[in-house]
C-alpha atoms as a PDB file:
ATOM      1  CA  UNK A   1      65.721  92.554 152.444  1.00  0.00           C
ATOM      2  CA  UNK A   2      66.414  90.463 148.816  1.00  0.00           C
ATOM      3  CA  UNK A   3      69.515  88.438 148.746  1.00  0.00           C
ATOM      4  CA  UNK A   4      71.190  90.414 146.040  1.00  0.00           C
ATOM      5  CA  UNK A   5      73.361  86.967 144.816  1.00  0.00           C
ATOM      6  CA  UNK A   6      70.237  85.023 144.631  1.00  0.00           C
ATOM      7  CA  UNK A   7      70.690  85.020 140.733  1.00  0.00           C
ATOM      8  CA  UNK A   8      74.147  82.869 141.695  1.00  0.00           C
ATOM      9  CA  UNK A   9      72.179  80.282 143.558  1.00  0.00           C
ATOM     10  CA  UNK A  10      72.176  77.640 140.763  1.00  0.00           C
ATOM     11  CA  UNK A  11      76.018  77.840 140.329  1.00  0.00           C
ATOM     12  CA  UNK A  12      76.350  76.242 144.212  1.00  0.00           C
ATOM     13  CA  UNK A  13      75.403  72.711 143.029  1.00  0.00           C
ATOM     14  CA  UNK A  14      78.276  72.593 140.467  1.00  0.00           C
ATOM     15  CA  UNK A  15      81.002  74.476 142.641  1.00  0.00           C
ATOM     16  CA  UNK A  16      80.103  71.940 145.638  1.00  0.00           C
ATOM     17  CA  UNK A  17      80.244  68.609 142.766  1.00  0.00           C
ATOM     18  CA  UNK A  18      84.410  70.893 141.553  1.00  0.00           C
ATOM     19  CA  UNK A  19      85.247  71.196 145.358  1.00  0.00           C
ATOM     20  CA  UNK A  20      84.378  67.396 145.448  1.00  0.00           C
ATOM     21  CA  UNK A  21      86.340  66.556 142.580  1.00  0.00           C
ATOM     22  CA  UNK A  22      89.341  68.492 143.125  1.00  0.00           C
ATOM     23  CA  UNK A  23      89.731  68.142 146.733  1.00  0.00           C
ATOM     24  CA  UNK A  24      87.943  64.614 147.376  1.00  0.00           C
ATOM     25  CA  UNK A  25      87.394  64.751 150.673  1.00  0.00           C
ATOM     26  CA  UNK A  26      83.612  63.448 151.784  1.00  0.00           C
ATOM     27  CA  UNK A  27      84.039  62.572 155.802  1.00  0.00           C
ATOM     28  CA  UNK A  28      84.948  64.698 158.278  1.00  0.00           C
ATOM     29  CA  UNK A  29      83.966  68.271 159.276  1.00  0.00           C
ATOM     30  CA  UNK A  30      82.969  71.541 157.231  1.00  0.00           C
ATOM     31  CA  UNK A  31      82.865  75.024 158.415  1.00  0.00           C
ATOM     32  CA  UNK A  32      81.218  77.336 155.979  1.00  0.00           C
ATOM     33  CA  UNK A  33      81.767  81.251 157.102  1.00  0.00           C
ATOM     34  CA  UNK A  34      79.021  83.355 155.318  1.00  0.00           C
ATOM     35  CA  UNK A  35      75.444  82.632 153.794  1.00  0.00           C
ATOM     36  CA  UNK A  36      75.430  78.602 154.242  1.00  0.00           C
ATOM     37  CA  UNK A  37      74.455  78.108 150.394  1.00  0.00           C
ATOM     38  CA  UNK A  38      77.727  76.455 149.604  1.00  0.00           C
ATOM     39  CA  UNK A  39      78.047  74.317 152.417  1.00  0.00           C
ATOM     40  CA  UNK A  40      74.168  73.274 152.247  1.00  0.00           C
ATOM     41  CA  UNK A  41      74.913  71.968 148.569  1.00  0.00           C
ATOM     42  CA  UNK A  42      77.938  70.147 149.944  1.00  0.00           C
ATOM     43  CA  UNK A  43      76.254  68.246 152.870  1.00  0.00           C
ATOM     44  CA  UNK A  44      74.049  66.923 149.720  1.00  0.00           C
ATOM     45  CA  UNK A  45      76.586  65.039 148.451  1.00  0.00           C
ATOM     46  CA  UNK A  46      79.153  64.484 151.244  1.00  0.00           C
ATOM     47  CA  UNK A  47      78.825  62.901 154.972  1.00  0.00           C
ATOM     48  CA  UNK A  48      80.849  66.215 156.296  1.00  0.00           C
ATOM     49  CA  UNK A  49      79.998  67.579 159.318  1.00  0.00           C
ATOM     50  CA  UNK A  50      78.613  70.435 158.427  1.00  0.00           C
ATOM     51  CA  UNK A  51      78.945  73.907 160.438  1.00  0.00           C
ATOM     52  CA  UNK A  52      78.071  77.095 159.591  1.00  0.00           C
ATOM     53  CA  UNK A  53      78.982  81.320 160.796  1.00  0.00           C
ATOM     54  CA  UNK A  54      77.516  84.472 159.792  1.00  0.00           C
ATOM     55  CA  UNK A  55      77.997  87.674 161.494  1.00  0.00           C
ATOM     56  CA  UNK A  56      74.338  88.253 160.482  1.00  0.00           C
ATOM     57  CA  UNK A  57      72.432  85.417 163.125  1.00  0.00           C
ATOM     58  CA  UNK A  58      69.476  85.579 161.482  1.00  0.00           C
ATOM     59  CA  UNK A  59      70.792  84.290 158.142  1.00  0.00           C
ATOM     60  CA  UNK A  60      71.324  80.885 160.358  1.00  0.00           C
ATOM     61  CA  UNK A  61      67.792  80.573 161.590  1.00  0.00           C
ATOM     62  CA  UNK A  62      65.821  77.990 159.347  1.00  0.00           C
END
């Protein structure tokens, strides 16, 4: 099955850089709840911790 928000994919890079900005917190630990894209584009640029939930498990396998 398609990921039907693939068309928001390039927006992730620029919310992770606002979240960043506005909340400037780099170290420590992340838990992203849901498809991982957001939290992926934050371990780019931070040295969080990163971990990551979905209810569907194969969204996690990679």
């Amino acid at each position: 099955m398609a990921n039907p928000f693939m068309y928001l994919l390039p927006v992730h890079p620029m919310i992770a850089k606002q979240i960043l900005d506005d909340y400037k917190i780099a170290d420590g630990k992340c838990l992203d709840i849901g498809n991982g894209y957001l939290g992926l584009e934050l371990s780019k640029i931070t040295n969080l911790g990163m971990f990551f939930v979905d209810i569907n498990p194969d969204a996690l396998q990679g």
